[in-house]
C-alpha atoms as a PDB file:
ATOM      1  CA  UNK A   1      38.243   3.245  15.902  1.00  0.00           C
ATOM      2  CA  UNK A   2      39.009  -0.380  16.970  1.00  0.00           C
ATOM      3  CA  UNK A   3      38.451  -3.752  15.145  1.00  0.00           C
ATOM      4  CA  UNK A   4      35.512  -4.111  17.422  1.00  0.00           C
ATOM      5  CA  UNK A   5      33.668  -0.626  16.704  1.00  0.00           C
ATOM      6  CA  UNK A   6      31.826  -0.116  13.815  1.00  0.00           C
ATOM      7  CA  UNK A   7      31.370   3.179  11.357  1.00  0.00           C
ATOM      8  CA  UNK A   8      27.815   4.840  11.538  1.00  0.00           C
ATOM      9  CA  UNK A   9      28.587   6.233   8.093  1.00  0.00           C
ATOM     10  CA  UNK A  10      29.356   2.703   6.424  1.00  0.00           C
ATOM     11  CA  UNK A  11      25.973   1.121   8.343  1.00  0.00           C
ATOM     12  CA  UNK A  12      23.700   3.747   7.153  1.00  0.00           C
ATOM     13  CA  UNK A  13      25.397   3.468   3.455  1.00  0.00           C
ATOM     14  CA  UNK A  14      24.394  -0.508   3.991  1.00  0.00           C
ATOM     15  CA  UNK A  15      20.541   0.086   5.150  1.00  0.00           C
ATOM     16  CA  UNK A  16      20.201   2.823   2.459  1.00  0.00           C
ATOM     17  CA  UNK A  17      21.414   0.608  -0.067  1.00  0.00           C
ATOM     18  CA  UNK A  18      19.543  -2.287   1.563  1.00  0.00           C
ATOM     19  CA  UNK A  19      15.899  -0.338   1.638  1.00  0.00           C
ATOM     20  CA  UNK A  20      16.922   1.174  -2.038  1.00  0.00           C
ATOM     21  CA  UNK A  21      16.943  -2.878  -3.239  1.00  0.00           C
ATOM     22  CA  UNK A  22      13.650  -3.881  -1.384  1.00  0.00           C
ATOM     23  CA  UNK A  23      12.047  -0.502  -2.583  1.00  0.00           C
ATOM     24  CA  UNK A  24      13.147  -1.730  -6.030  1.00  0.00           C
ATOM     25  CA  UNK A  25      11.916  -4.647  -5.998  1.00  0.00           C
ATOM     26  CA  UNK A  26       8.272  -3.596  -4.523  1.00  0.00           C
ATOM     27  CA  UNK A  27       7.907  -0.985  -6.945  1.00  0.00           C
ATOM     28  CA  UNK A  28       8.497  -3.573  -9.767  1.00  0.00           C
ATOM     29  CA  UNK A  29       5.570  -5.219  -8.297  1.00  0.00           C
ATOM     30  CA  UNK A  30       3.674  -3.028  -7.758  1.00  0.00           C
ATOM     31  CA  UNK A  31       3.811  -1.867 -11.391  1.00  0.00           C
ATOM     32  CA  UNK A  32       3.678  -5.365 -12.685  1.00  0.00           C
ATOM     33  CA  UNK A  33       0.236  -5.225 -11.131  1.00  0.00           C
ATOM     34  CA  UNK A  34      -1.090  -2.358 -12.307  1.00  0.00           C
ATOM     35  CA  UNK A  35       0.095  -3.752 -16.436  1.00  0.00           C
ATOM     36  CA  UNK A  36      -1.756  -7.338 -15.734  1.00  0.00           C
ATOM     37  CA  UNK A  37      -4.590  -5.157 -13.986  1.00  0.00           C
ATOM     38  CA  UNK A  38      -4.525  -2.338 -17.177  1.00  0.00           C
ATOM     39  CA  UNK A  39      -4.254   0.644 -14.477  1.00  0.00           C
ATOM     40  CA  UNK A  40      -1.942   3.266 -14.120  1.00  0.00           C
ATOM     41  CA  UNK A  41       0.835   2.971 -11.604  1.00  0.00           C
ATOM     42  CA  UNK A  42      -0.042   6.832 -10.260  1.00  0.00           C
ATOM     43  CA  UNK A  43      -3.252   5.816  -9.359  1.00  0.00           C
ATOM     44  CA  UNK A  44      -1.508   3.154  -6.811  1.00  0.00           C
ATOM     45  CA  UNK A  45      -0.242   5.021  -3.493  1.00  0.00           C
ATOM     46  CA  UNK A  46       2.648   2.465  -1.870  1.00  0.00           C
ATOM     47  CA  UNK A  47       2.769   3.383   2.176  1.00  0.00           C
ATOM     48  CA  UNK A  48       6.021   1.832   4.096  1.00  0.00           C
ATOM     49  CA  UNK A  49       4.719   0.715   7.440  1.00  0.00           C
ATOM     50  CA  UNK A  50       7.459   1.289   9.813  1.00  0.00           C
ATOM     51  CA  UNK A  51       6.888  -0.387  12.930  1.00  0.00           C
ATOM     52  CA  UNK A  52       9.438  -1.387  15.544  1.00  0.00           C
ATOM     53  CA  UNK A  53      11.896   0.520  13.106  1.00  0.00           C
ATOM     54  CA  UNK A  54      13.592   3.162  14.119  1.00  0.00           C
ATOM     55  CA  UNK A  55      13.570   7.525  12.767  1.00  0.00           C
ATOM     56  CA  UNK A  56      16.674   6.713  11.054  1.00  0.00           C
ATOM     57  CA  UNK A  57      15.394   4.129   8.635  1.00  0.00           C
ATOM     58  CA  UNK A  58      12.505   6.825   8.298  1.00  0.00           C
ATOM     59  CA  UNK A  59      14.848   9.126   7.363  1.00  0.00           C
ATOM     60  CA  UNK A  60      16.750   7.113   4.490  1.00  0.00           C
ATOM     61  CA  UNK A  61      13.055   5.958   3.152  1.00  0.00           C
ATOM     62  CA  UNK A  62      12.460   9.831   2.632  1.00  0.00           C
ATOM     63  CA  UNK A  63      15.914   9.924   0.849  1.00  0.00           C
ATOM     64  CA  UNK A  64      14.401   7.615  -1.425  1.00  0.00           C
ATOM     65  CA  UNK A  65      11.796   9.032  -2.303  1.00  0.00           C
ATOM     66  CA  UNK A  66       9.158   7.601   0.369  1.00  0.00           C
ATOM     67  CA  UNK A  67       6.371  10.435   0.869  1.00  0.00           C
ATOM     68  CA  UNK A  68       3.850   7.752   2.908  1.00  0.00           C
ATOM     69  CA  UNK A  69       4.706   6.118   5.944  1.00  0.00           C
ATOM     70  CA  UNK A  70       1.915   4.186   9.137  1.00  0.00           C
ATOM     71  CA  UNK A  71       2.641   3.071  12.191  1.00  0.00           C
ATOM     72  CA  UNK A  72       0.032   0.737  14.246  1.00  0.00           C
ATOM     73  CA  UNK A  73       1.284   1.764  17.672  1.00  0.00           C
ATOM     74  CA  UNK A  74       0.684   5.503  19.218  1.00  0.00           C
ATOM     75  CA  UNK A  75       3.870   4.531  21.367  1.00  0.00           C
ATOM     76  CA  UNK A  76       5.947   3.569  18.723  1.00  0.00           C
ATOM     77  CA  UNK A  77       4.470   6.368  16.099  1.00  0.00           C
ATOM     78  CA  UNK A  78       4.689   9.754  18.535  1.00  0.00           C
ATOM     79  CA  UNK A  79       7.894  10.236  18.819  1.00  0.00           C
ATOM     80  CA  UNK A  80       9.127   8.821  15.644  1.00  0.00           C
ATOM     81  CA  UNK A  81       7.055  11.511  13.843  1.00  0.00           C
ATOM     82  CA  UNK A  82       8.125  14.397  16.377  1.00  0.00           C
ATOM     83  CA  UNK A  83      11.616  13.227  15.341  1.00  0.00           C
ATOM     84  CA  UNK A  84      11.383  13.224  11.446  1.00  0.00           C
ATOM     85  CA  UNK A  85       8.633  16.009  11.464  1.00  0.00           C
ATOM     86  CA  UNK A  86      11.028  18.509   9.262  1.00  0.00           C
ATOM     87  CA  UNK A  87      10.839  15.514   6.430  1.00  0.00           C
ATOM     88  CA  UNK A  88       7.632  16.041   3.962  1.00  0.00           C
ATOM     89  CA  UNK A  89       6.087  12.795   4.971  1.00  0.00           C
ATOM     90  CA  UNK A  90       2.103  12.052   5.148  1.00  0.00           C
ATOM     91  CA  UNK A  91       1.881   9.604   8.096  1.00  0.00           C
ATOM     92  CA  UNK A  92      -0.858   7.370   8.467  1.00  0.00           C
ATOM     93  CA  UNK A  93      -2.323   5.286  11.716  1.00  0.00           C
ATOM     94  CA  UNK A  94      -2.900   1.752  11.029  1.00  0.00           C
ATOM     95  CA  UNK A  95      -3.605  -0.443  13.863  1.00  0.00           C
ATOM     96  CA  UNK A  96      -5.791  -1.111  16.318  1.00  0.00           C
ATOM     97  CA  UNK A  97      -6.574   2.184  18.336  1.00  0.00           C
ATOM     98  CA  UNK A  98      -7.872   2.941  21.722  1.00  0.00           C
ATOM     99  CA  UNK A  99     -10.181   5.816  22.320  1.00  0.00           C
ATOM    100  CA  UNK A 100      -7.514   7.418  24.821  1.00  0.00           C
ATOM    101  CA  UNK A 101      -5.430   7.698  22.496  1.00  0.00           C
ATOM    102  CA  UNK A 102      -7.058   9.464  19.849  1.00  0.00           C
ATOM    103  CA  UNK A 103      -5.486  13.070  21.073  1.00  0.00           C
ATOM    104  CA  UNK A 104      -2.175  11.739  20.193  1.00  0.00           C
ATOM    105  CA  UNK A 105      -2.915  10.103  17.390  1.00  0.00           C
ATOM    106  CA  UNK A 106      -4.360  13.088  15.867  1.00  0.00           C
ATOM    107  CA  UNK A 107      -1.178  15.483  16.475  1.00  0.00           C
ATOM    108  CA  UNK A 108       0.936  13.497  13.898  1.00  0.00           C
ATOM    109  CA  UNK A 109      -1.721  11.597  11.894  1.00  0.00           C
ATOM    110  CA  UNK A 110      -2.856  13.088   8.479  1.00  0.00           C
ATOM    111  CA  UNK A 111      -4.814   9.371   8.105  1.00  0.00           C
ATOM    112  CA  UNK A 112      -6.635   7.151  10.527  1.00  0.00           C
ATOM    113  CA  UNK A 113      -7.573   3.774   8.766  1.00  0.00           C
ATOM    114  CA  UNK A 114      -8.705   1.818  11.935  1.00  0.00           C
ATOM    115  CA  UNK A 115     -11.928   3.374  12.320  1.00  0.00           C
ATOM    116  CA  UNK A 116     -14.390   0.521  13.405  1.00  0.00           C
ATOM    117  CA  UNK A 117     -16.778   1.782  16.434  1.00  0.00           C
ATOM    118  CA  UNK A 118     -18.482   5.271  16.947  1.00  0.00           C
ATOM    119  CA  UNK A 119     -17.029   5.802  20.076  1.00  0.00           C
ATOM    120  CA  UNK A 120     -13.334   5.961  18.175  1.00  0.00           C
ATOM    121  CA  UNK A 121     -15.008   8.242  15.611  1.00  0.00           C
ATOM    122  CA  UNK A 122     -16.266  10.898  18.276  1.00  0.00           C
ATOM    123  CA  UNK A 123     -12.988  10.697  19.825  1.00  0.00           C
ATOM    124  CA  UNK A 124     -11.412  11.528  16.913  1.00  0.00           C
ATOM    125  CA  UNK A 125     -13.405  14.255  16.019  1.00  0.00           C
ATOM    126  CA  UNK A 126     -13.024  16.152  19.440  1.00  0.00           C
ATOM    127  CA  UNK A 127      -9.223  15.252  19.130  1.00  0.00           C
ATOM    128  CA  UNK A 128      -9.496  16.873  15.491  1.00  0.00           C
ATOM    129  CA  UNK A 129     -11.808  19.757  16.501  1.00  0.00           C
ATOM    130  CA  UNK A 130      -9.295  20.590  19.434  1.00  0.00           C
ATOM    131  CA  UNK A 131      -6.159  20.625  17.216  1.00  0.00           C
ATOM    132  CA  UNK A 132      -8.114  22.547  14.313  1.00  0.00           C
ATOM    133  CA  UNK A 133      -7.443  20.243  11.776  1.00  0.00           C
ATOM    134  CA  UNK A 134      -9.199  18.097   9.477  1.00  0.00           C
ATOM    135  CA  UNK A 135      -8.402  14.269   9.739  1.00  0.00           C
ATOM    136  CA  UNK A 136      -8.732  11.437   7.044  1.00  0.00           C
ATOM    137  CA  UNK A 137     -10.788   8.576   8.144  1.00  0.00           C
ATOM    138  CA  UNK A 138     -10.989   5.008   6.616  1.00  0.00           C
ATOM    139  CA  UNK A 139     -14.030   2.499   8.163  1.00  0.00           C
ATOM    140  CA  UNK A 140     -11.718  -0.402   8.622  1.00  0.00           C
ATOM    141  CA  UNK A 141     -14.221  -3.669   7.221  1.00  0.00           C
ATOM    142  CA  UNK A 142     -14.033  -7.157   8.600  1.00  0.00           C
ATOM    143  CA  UNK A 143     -14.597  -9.390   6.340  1.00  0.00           C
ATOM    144  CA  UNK A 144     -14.737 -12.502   8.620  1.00  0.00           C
ATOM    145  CA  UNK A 145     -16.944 -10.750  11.072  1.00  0.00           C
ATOM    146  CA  UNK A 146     -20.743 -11.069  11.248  1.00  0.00           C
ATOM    147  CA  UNK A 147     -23.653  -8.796  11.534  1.00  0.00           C
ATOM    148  CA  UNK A 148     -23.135  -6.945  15.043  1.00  0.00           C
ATOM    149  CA  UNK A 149     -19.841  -7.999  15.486  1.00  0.00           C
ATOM    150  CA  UNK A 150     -16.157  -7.142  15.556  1.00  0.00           C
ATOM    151  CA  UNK A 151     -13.527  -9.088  13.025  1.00  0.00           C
ATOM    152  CA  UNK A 152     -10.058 -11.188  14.846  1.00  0.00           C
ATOM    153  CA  UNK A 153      -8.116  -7.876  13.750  1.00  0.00           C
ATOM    154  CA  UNK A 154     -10.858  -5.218  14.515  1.00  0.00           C
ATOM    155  CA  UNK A 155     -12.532  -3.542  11.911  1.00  0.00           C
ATOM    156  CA  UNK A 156     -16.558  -3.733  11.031  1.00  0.00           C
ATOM    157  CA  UNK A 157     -19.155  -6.544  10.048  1.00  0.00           C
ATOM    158  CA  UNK A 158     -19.931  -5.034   6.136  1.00  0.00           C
ATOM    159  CA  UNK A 159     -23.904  -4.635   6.768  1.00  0.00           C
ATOM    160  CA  UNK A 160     -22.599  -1.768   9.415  1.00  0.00           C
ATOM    161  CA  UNK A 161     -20.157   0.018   6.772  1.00  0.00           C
ATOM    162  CA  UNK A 162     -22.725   2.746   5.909  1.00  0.00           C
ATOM    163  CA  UNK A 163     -23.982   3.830   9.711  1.00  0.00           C
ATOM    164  CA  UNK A 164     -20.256   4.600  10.249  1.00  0.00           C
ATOM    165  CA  UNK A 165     -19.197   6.178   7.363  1.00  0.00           C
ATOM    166  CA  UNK A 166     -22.083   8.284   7.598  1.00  0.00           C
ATOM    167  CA  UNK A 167     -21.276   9.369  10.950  1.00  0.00           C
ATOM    168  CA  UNK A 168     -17.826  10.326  10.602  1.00  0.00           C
ATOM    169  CA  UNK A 169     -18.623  12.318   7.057  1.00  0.00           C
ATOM    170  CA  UNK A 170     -20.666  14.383  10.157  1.00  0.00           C
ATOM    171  CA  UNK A 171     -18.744  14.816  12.739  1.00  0.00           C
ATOM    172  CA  UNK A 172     -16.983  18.027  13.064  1.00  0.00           C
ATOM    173  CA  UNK A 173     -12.813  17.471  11.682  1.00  0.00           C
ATOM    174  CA  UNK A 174     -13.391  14.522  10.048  1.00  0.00           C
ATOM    175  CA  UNK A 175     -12.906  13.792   6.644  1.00  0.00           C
ATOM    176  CA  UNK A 176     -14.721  10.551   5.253  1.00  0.00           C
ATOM    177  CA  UNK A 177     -11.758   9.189   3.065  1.00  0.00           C
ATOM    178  CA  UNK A 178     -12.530   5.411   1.808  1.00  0.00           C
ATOM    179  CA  UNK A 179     -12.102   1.746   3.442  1.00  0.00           C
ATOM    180  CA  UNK A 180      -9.528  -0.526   5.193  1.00  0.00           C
ATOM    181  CA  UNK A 181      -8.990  -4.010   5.196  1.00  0.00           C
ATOM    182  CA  UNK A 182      -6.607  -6.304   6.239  1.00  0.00           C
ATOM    183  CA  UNK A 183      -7.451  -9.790   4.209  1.00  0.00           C
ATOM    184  CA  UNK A 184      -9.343 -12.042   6.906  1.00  0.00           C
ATOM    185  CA  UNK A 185      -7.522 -14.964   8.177  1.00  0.00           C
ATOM    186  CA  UNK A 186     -11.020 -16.744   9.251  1.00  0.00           C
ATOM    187  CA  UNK A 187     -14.296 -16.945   7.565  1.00  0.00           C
ATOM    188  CA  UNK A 188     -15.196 -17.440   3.942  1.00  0.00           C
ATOM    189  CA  UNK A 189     -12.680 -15.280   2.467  1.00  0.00           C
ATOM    190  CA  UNK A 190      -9.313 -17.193   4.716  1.00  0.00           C
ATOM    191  CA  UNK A 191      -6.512 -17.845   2.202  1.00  0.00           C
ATOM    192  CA  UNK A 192      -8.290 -16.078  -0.942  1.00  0.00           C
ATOM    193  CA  UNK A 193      -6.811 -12.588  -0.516  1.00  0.00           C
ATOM    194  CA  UNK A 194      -8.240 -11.927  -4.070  1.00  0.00           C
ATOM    195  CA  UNK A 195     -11.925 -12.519  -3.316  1.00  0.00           C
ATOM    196  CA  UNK A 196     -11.584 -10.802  -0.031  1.00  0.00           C
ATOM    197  CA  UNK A 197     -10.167  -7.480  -1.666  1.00  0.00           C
ATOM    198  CA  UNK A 198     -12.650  -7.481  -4.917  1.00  0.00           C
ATOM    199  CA  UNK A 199     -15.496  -7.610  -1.560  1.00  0.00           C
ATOM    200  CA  UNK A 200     -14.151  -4.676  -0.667  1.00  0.00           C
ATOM    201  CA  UNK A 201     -14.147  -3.006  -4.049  1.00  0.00           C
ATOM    202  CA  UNK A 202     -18.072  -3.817  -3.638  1.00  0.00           C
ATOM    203  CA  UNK A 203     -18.743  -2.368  -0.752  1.00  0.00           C
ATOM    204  CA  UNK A 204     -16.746   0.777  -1.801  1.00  0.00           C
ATOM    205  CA  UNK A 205     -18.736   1.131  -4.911  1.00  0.00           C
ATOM    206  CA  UNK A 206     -21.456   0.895  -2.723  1.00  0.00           C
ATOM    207  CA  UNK A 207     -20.307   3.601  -0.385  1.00  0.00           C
ATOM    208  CA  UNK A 208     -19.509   6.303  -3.211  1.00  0.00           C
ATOM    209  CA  UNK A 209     -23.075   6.191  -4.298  1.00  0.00           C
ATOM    210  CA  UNK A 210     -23.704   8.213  -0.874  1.00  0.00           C
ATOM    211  CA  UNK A 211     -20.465   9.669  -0.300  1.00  0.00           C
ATOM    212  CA  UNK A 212     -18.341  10.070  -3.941  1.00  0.00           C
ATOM    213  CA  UNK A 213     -15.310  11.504  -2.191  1.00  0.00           C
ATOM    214  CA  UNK A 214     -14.232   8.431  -0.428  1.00  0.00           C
ATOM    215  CA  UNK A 215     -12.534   6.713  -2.956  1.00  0.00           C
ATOM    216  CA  UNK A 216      -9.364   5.287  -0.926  1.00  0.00           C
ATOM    217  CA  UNK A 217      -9.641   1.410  -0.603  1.00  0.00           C
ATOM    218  CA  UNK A 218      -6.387   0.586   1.519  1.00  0.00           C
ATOM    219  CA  UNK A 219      -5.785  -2.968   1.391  1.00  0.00           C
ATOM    220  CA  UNK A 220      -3.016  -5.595   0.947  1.00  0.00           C
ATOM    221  CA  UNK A 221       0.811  -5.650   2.249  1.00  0.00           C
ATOM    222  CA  UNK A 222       3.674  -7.401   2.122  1.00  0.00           C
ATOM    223  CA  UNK A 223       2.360 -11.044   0.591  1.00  0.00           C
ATOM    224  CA  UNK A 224      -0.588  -9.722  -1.086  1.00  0.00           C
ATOM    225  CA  UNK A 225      -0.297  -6.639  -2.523  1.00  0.00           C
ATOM    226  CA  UNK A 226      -0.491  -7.961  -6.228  1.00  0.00           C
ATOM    227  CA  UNK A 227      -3.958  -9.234  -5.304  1.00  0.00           C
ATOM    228  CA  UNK A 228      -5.084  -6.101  -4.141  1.00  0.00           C
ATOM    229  CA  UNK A 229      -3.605  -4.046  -6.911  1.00  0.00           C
ATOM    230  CA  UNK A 230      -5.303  -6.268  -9.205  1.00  0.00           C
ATOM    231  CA  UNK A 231      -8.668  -6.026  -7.288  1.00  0.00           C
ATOM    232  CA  UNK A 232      -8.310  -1.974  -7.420  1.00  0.00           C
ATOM    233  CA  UNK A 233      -7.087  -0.787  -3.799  1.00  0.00           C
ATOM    234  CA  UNK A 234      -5.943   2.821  -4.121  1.00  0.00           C
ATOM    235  CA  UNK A 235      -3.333   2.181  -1.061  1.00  0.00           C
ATOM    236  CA  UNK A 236      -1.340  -0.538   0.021  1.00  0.00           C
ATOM    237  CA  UNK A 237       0.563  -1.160   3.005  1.00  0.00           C
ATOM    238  CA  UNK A 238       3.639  -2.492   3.160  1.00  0.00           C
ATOM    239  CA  UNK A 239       6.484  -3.125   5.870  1.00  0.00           C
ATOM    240  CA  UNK A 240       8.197  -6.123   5.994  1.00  0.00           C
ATOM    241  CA  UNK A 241       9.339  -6.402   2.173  1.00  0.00           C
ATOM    242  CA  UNK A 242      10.591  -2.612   2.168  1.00  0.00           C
ATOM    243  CA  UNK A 243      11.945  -2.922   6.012  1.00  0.00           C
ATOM    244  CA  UNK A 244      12.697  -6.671   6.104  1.00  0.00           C
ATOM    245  CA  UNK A 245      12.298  -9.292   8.770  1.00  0.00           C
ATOM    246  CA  UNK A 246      11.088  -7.667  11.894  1.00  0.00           C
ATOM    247  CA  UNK A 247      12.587  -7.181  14.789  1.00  0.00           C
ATOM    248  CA  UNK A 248      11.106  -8.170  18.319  1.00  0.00           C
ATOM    249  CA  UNK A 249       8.658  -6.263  20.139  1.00  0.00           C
ATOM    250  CA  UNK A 250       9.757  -5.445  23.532  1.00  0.00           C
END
């Protein structure tokens, strides 16, 4: 080995030790949250969204002790789960998604949390009925978006919540699991992550009065995840203080 090459072993020792510390340091959060918020730390899932990182870093997360990880790209997410599909991970789709993609999606997916139109759902559910297997769903809810429309990040106007959730508790391989939301950076709730997450709490009270099994409320990430903790999300979704500072998309 030269001066100029570098050992694999010593730079996966580094990231390892590197994700270990920012692991650390989100779990202390995360429990923090649930002591100020008098909940119990089990009843707070933490999922490590990978993006633009590569298997290998999925690999040393499930060394650690990771057990949830999302992706928000079908590109990006396909063939990182074929490659780490001997690990006992439950992978989760986050993003945006496009009905043609749905097939895919559903191969690795055990959780969809984008849900926001009916034509996604009925994609989903032939992609599920095809593949025999039962997916999660999550209606993803705007909270900057207004009757009828679409939020800046997709996701549903609230007053439209119930006509979706309703349809994918019937659609054949669907399983109606909770709500999404990504804390709106328009509207009335822009820069108060807290009020925008205890809406969401509302509305998902409001949707286990017709549906009691979908009590998953993903919400908050990197910045805000003590706000949603506090505010009661079951879920939150976190990449950049596990994975650190991004790298560029190509």
């Amino acid at each position: 080995m030269t001066e100029h090459q570098t050992d694999p072993g010593a730079e996966d020792a580094a990231r390892r030790a590197e994700l270990a510390a920012n692991l650390d340091r989100v779990e202390k959060r995360i429990t923090a949250a649930c002591e100020a918020a008098g909940r119990d730390r089990a009843d707070v899932t933490l999922i490590v969204v990978t993006k633009t990182y590569p298997a290998s870093d999925v690999r040393l997360l499930a060394g650690l002790g990771v057990r949830h990880v999302a992706e928000n790209r079908d590109q990006d997410a396909a063939p990182k789960a074929a490659a780490c599909a001997d690990l006992p991970l439950t992978w989760h789709f986050v993003g945006q998604l496009q009905t043609n993609k749905a097939r895919s999606v559903v191969r690795y997916s055990d959780h969809v949390h984008s849900v926001d139109r009916l034509r996604l759902a009925g994609a989903l559910s032939t992609a599920a009925t095809a593949a025999e297997k039962r997916l999660g769903c999550l209606v993803q809810v705007a909270l900057d978006a207004e009757s009828g429309a679409q939020g800046e990040r997709g996701g549903v106007a609230p007053d439209a919540v119930a006509a979706l959730a309703d349809a994918i508790a019937a659609a054949p391989g669907l399983r109606l699991d909770g709500l999404m939301t990504v804390a709106p950076l328009a509207g009335a709730y822009a820069g108060q992550p807290r009020a925008a997450f205890d809406r969401l709490m509302e509305i998902s009270s409001g949707l286990r009065e017709t549906h009691p099994a979908a009590t998953m409320v993903s919400a908050g990430m990197s910045q805000d995840l003590d706000e949603a903790v506090a505010a009661g999300a079951t879920h939150v979704r976190v990449g950049t203080a596990v994975l650190g500072v991004r790298p560029g998309l190509g």
